[in-house]
C-alpha atoms as a PDB file:
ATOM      1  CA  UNK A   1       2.382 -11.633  -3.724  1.00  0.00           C
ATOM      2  CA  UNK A   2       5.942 -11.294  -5.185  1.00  0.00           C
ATOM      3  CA  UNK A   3       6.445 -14.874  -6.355  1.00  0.00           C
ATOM      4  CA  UNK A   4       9.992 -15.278  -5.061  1.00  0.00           C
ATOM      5  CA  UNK A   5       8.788 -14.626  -1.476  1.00  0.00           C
ATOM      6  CA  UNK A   6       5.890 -17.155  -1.892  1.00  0.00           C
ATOM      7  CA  UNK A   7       8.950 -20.035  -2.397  1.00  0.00           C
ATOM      8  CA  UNK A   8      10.804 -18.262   0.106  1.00  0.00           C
ATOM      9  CA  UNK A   9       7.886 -18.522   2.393  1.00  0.00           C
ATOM     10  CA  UNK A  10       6.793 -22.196   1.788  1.00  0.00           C
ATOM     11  CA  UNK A  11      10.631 -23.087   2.238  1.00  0.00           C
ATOM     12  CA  UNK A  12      10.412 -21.626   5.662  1.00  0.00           C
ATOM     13  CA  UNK A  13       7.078 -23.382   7.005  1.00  0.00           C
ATOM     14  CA  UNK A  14       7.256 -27.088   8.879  1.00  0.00           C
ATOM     15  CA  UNK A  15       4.379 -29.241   8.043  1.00  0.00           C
ATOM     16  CA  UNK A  16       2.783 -28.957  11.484  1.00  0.00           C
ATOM     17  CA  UNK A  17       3.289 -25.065  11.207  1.00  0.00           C
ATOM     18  CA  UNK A  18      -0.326 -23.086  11.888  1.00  0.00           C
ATOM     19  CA  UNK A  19      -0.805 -20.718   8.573  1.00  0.00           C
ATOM     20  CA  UNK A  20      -3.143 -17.575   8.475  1.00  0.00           C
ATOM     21  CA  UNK A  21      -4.033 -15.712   6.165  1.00  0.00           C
ATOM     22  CA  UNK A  22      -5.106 -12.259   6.922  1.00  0.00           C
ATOM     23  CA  UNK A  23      -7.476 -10.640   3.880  1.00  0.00           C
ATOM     24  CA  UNK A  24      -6.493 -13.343   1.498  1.00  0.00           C
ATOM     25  CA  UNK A  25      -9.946 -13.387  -0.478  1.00  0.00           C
ATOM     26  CA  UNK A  26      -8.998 -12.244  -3.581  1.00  0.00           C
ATOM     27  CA  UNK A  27      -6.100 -14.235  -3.533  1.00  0.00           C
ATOM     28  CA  UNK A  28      -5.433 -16.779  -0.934  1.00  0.00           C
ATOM     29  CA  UNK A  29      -2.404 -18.219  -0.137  1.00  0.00           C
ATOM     30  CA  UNK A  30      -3.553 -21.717  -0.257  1.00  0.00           C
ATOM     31  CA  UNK A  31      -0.649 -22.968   2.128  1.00  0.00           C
ATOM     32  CA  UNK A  32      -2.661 -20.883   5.035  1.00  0.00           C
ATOM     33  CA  UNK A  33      -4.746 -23.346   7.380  1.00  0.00           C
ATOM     34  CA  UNK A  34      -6.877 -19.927   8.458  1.00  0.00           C
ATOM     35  CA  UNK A  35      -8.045 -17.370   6.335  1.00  0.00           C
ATOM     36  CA  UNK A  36      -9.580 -13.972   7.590  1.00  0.00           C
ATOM     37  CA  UNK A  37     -11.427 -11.916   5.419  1.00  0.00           C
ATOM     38  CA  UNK A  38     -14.624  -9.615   4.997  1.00  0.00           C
ATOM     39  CA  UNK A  39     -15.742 -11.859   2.001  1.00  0.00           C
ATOM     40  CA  UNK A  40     -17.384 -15.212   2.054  1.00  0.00           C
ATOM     41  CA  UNK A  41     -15.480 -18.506   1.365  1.00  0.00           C
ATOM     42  CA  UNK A  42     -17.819 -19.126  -1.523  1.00  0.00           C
ATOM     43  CA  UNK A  43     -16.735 -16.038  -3.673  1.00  0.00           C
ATOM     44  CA  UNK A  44     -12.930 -16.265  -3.374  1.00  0.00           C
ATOM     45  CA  UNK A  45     -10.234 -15.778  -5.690  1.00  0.00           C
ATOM     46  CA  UNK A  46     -11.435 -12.892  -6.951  1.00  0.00           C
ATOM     47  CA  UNK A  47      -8.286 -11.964  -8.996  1.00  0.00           C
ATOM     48  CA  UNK A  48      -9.272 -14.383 -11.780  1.00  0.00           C
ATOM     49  CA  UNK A  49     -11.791 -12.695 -13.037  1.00  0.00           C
ATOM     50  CA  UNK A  50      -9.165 -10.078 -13.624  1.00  0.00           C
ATOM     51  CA  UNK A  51      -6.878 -12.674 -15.458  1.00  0.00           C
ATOM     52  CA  UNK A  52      -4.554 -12.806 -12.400  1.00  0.00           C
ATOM     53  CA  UNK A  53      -3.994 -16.055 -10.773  1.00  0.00           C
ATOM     54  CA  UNK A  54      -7.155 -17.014  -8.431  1.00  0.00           C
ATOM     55  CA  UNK A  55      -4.607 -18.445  -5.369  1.00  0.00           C
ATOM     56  CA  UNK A  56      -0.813 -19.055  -4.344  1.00  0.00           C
ATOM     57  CA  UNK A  57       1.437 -20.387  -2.029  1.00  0.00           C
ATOM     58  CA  UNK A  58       0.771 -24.038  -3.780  1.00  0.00           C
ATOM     59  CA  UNK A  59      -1.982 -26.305  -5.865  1.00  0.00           C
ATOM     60  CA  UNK A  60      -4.054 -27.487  -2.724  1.00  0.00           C
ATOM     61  CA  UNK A  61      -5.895 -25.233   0.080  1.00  0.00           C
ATOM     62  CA  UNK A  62      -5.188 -26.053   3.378  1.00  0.00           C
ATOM     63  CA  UNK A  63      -8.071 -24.157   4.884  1.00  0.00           C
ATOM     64  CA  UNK A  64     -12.005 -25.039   4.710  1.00  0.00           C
ATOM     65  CA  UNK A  65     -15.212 -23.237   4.770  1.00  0.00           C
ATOM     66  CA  UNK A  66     -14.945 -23.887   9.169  1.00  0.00           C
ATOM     67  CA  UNK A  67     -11.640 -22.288   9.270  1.00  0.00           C
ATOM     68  CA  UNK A  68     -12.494 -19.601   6.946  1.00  0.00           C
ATOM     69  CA  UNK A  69     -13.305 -16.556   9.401  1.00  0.00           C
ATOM     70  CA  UNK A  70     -15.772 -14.311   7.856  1.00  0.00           C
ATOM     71  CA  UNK A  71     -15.246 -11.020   9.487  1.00  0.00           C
ATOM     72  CA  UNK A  72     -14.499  -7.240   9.161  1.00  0.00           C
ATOM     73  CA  UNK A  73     -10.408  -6.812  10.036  1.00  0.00           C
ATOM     74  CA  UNK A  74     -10.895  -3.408  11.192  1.00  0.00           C
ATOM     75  CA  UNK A  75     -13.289  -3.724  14.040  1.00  0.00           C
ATOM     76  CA  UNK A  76     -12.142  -2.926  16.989  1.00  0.00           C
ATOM     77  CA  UNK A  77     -12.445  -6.114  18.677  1.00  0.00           C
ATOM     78  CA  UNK A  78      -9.671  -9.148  18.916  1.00  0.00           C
ATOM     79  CA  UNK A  79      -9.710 -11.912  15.800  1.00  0.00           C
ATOM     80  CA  UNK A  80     -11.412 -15.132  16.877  1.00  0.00           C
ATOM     81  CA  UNK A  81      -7.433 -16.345  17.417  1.00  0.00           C
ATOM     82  CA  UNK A  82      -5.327 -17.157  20.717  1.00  0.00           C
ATOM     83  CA  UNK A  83      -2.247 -14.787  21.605  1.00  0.00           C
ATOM     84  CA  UNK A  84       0.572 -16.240  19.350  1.00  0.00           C
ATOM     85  CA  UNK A  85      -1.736 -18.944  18.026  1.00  0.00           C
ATOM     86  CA  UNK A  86       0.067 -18.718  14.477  1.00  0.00           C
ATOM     87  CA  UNK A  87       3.240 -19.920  13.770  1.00  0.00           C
ATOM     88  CA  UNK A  88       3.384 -17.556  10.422  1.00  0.00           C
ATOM     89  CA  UNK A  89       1.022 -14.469   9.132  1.00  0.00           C
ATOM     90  CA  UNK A  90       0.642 -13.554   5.654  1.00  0.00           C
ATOM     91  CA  UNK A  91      -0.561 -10.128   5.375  1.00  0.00           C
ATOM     92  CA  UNK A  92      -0.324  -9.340   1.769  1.00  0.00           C
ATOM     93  CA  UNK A  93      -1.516  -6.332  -0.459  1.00  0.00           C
ATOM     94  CA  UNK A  94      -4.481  -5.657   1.994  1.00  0.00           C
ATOM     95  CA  UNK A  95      -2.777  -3.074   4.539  1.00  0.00           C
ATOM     96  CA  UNK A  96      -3.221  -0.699   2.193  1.00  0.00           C
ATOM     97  CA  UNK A  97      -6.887  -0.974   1.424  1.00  0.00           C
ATOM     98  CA  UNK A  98      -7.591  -0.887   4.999  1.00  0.00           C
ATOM     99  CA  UNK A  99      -9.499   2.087   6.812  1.00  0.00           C
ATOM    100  CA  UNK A 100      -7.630   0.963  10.149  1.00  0.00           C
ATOM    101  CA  UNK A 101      -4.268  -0.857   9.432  1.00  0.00           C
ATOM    102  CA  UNK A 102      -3.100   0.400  12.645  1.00  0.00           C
ATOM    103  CA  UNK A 103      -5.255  -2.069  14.322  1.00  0.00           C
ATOM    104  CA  UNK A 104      -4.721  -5.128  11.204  1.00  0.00           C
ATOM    105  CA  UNK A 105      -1.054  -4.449  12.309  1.00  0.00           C
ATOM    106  CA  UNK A 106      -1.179  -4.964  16.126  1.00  0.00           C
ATOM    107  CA  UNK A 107      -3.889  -7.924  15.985  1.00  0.00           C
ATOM    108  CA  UNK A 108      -1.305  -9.931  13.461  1.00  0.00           C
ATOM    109  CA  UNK A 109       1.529  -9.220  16.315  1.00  0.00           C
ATOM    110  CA  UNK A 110      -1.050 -10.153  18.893  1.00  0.00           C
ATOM    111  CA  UNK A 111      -1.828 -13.495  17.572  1.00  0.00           C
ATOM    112  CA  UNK A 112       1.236 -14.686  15.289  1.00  0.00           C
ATOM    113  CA  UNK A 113       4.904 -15.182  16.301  1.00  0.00           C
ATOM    114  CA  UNK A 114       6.384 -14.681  12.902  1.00  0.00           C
ATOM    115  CA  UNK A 115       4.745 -13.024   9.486  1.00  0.00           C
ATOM    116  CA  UNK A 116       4.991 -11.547   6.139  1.00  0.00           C
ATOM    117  CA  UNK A 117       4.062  -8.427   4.885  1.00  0.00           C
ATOM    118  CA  UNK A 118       3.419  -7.556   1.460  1.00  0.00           C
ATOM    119  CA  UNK A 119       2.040  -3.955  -0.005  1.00  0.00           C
ATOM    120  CA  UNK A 120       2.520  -1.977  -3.274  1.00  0.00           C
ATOM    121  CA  UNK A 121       5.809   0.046  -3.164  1.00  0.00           C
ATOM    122  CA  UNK A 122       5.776   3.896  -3.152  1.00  0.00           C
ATOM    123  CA  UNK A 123       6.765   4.627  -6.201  1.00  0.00           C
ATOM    124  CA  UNK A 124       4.110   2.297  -7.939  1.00  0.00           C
ATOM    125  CA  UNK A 125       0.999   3.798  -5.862  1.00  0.00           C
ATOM    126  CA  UNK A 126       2.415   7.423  -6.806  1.00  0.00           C
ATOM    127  CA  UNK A 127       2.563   6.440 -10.255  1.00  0.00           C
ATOM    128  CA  UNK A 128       0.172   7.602 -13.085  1.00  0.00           C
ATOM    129  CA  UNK A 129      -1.963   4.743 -15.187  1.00  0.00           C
ATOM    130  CA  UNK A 130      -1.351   1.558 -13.012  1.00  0.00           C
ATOM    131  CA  UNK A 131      -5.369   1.521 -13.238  1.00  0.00           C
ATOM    132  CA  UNK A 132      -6.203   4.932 -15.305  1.00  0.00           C
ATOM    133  CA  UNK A 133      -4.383   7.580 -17.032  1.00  0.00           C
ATOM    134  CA  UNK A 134      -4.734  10.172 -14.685  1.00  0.00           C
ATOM    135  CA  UNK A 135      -4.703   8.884 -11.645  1.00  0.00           C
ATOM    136  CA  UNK A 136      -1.977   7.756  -9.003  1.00  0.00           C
ATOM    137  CA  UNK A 137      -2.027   4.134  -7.799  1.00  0.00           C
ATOM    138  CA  UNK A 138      -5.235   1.907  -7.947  1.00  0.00           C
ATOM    139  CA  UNK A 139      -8.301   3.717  -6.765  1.00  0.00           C
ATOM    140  CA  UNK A 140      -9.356   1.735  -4.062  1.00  0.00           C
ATOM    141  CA  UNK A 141      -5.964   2.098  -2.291  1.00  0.00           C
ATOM    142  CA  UNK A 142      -6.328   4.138   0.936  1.00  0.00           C
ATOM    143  CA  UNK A 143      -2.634   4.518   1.937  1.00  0.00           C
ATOM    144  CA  UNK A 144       1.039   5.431   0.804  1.00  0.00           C
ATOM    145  CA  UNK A 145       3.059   3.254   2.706  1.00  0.00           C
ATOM    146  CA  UNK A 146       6.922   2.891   3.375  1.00  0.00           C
ATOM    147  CA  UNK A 147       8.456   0.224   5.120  1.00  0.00           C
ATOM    148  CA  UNK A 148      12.438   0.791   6.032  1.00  0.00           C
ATOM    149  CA  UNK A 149      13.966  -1.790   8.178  1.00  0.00           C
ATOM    150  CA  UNK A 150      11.028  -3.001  10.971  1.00  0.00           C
ATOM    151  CA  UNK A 151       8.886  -0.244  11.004  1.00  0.00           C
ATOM    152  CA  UNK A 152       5.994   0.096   8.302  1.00  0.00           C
ATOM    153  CA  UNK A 153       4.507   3.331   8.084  1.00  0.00           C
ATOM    154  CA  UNK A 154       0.886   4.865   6.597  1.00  0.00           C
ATOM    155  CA  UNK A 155       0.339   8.024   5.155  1.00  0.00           C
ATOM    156  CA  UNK A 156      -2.769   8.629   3.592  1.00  0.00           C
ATOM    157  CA  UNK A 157      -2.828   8.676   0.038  1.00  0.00           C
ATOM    158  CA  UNK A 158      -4.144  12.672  -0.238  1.00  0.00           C
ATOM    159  CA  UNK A 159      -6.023  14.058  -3.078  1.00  0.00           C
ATOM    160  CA  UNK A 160      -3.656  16.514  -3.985  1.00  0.00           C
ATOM    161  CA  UNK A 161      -1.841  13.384  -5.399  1.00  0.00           C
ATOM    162  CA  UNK A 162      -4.055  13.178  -8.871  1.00  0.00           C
ATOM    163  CA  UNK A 163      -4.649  17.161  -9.090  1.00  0.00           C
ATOM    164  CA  UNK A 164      -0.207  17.709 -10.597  1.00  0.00           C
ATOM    165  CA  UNK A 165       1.555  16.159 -12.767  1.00  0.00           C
ATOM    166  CA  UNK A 166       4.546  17.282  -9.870  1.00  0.00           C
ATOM    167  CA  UNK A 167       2.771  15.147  -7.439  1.00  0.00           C
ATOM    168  CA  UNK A 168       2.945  11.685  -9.212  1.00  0.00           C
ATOM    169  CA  UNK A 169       4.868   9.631 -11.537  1.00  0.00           C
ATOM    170  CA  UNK A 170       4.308   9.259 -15.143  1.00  0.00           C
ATOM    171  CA  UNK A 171       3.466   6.346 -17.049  1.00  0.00           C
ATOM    172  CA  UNK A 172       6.858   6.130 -18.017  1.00  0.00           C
ATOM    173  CA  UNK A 173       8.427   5.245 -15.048  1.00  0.00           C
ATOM    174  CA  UNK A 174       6.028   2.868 -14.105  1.00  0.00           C
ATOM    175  CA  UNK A 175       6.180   0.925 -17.682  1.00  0.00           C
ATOM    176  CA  UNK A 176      10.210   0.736 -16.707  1.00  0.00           C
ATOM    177  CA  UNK A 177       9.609  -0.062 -13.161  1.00  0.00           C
ATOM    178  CA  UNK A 178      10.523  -3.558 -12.486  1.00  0.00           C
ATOM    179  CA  UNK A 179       8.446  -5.946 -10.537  1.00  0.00           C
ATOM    180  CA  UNK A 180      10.607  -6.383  -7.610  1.00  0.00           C
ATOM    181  CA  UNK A 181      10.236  -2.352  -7.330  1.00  0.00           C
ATOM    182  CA  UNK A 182       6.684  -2.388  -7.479  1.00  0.00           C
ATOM    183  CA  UNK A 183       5.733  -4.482  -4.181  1.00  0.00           C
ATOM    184  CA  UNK A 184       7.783  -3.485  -0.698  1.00  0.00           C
ATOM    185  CA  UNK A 185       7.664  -6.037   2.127  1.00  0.00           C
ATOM    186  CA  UNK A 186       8.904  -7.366   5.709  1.00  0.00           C
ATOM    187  CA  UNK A 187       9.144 -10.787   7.414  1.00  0.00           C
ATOM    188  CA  UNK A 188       8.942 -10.157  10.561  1.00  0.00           C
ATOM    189  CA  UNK A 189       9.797 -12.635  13.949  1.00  0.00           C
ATOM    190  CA  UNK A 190       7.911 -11.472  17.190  1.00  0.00           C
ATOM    191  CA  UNK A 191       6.678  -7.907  16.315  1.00  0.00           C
ATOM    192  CA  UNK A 192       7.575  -4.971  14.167  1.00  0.00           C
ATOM    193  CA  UNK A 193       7.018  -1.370  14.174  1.00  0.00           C
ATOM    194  CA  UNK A 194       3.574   0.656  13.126  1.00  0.00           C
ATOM    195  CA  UNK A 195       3.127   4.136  12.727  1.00  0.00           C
ATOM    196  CA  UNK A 196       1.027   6.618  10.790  1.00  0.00           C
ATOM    197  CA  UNK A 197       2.371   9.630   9.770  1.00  0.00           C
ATOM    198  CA  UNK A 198      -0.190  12.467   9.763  1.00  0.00           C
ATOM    199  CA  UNK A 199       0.716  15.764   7.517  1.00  0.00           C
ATOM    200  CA  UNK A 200      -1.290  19.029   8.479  1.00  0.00           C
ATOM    201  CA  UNK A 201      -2.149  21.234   5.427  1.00  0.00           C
ATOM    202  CA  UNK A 202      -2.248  21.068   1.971  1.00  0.00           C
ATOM    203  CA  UNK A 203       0.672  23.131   1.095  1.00  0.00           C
ATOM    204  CA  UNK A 204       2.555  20.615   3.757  1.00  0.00           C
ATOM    205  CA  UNK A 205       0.857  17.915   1.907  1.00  0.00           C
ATOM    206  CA  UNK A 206       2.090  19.211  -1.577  1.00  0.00           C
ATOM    207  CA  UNK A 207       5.481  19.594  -0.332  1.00  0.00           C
ATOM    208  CA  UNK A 208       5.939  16.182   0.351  1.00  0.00           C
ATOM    209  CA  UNK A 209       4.239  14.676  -2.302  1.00  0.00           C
ATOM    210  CA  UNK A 210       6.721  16.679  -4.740  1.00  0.00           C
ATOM    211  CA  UNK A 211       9.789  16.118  -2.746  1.00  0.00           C
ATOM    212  CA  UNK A 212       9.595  12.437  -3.124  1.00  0.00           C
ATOM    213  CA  UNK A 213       8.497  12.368  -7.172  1.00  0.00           C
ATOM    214  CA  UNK A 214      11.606  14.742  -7.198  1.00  0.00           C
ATOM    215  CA  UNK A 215      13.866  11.928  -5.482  1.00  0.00           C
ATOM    216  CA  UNK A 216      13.054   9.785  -7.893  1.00  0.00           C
ATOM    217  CA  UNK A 217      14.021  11.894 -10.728  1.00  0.00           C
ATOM    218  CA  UNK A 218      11.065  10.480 -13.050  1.00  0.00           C
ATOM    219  CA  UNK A 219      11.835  14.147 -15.154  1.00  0.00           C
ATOM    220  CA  UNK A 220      13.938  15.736 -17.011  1.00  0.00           C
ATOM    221  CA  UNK A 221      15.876  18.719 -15.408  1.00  0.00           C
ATOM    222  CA  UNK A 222      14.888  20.902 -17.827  1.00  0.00           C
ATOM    223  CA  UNK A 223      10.963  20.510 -17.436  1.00  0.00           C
ATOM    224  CA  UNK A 224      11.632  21.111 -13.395  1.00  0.00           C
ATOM    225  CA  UNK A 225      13.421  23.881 -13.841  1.00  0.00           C
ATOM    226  CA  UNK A 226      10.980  25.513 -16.924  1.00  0.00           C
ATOM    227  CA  UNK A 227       8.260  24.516 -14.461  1.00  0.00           C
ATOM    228  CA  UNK A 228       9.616  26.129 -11.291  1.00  0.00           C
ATOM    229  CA  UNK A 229      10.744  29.256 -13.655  1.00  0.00           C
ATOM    230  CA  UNK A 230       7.033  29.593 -14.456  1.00  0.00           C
ATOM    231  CA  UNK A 231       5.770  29.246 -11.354  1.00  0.00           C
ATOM    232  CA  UNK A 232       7.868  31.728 -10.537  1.00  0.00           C
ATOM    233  CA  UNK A 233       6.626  34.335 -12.810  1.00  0.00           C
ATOM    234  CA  UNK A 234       3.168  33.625 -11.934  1.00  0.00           C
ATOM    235  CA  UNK A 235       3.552  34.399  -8.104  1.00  0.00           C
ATOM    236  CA  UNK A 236       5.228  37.835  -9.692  1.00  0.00           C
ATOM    237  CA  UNK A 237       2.412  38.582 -11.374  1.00  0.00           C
ATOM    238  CA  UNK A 238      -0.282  37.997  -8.886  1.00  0.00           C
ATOM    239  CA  UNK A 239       1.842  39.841  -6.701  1.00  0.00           C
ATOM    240  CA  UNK A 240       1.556  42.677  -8.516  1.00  0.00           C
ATOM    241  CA  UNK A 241      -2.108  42.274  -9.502  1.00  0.00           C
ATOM    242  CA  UNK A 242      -2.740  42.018  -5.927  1.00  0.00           C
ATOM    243  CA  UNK A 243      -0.183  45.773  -5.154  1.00  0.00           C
ATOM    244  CA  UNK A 244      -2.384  47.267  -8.449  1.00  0.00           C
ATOM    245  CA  UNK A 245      -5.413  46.468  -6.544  1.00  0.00           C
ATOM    246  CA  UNK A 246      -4.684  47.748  -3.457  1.00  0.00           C
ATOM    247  CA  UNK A 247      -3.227  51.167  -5.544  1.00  0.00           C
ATOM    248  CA  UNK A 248      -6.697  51.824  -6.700  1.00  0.00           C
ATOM    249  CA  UNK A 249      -8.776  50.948  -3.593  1.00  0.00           C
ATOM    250  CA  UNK A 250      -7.351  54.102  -1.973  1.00  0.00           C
END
C-alpha cells in the first residue's frame, strides 16, 4: 500500500473502529481486527521473502488465527460478516489478481460502511519490465483497471498487450514513473461504483490498447510516425500481392 495512505488511514480509525482486511496475506495491514484471505494465517507476509516489508498499517496485529477467515473471495457466496459489520475495508493490490472482482467489490459494500481501495495504476501494469523485459505488468495480474472519481472499472488485461511494442510502455517510462503514479486508489463512504468493461475483437482490443500508450506519449513522434509510415506501406503491398493473385487465378 502507498505509505502516505496507510498514515492517512490509521489517522482516520477510532480505537473501537472494526478493521478488515480483505486479501491481506501477503501483506497485512496489521491495524485490521479481520483478515480474509485464500491463504492460511500460518504462511503470511509473504512479501518478505521478496525483500518487501512482511506487514503495515503499524508494529502490532490486531487480528488472530480465530479472526483470520480462511476462504476463497470469489465464491459466490456472502463473507462470514454481518451487513455493514465493518467500520473500514482495506482492499489493497488484490482486485486485480482476482478472477471475480465484481463480486470482491459488492461483498466489501455489503459488509463495510467505509473502505479503501488500492490497485496498480494503468500506466504501471501496461508497462514493460516491472517483473520481465518483455512483458506488461506482473504476470499474475488479471486486470487493467481505472478508477476516476467513484467508479472503479476492470478490463481484462488481453494478450495482445505483450505481442507490440505499440501496446505497452517501455522500461523507460516506468524507471521515471514515480511512486505515487504507480498505485491508483479510492476511499470510499457507503458504496462506490463497479463495472467491467468488455471489448469485442482483437482489432477493437488493439485499438485501445494503443490509444492509451499513445496518451501517454511514452515515444518519440518520430518513431510513431516512421512506424505508422511503415505500416502503411505494408498494407500497400499486401494489397497488391493480394490484386496480383487474383490477376493470375483467372
Amino acid at each position: 500500500m502507498f505509505e502516505t495512505n496507510v498514515r492517512l488511514i490509521l489517522d482516520r480509525l477510532g480505537p473501537g473502529d472494526v478493521v478488515l482486511d480483505a486479501g491481506g496475506w501477503a501483506c497485512p495491514f496489521n491495524r485490521a481486527n479481520v483478515i480474509i484471505d485464500g491463504e492460511p494465517f500460518e504462511t503470511r507476509g509473504y512479501y518478505r521473502t521478496l525483500g518487501l516489508p512482511a506487514s503495515q498499517g503499524g508494529a502490532t496485529e490486531h487480528f488472530n488465527r480465530e479472526s483470520w477467515i480462511q476462504r476463497d473471495l470469489c465464491a459466490r457466496e456472502p463473507w462470514p460478516l454481518a451487513d455493514k459489520s465493518i467500520d473500514f475495508a482495506i482492499c489493497s493490490h488484490t482486485l486485480e489478481d482476482l478472477r471475480d472482482p465484481l463480486w470482491v467489490c459488492s461483498e466489501l459494500i455489503r459488509v463495510a460502511k467505509a473502505g479503501y481501495i488500492e490497485v496498480p495504476s494503468r500506466a504501471a501494469e501496461q508497462s514493460r519490465g516491472w517483473e520481465r523485459p518483455r512483458i506488461a505488468g506482473l504476470s499474475h495480474h488479471r486486470w487493467l483497471v481505472e478508477i476516476a472519481g467513484a467508479r472503479v472499472t476492470f478490463l481484462m488485461k488481453y494478450h495482445l498487450l505483450h505481442a507490440d511494442w505499440r501496446y505497452s510502455l517501455p522500461l523507460s517510462f516506468l524507471r521515471n514513473l514515480p511512486e505515487s503514479a504507480r498505485v491508483q486508489w479510492l476511499f470510499w463512504e457507503n458504496a462506490f461504483e463497479y463495472e467491467e468493461r468488455i471489448i469485442h475483437g482483437s482489432d477493437a482490443q488493439a485499438t485501445e490498447l494503443e490509444r492509451f500508450v499513445r496518451a501517454t506519449r511514452p515515444y518519440a513522434a518520430t518513431r510513431l510516425r516512421a512506424d505508422a509510415a511503415a505500416r502503411s506501406v505494408s498494407t500497400l503491398l499486401r494489397r497488391a500481392v493480394d490484386k496480383a493473385r487474383r490477376v493470375l487465378a483467372g
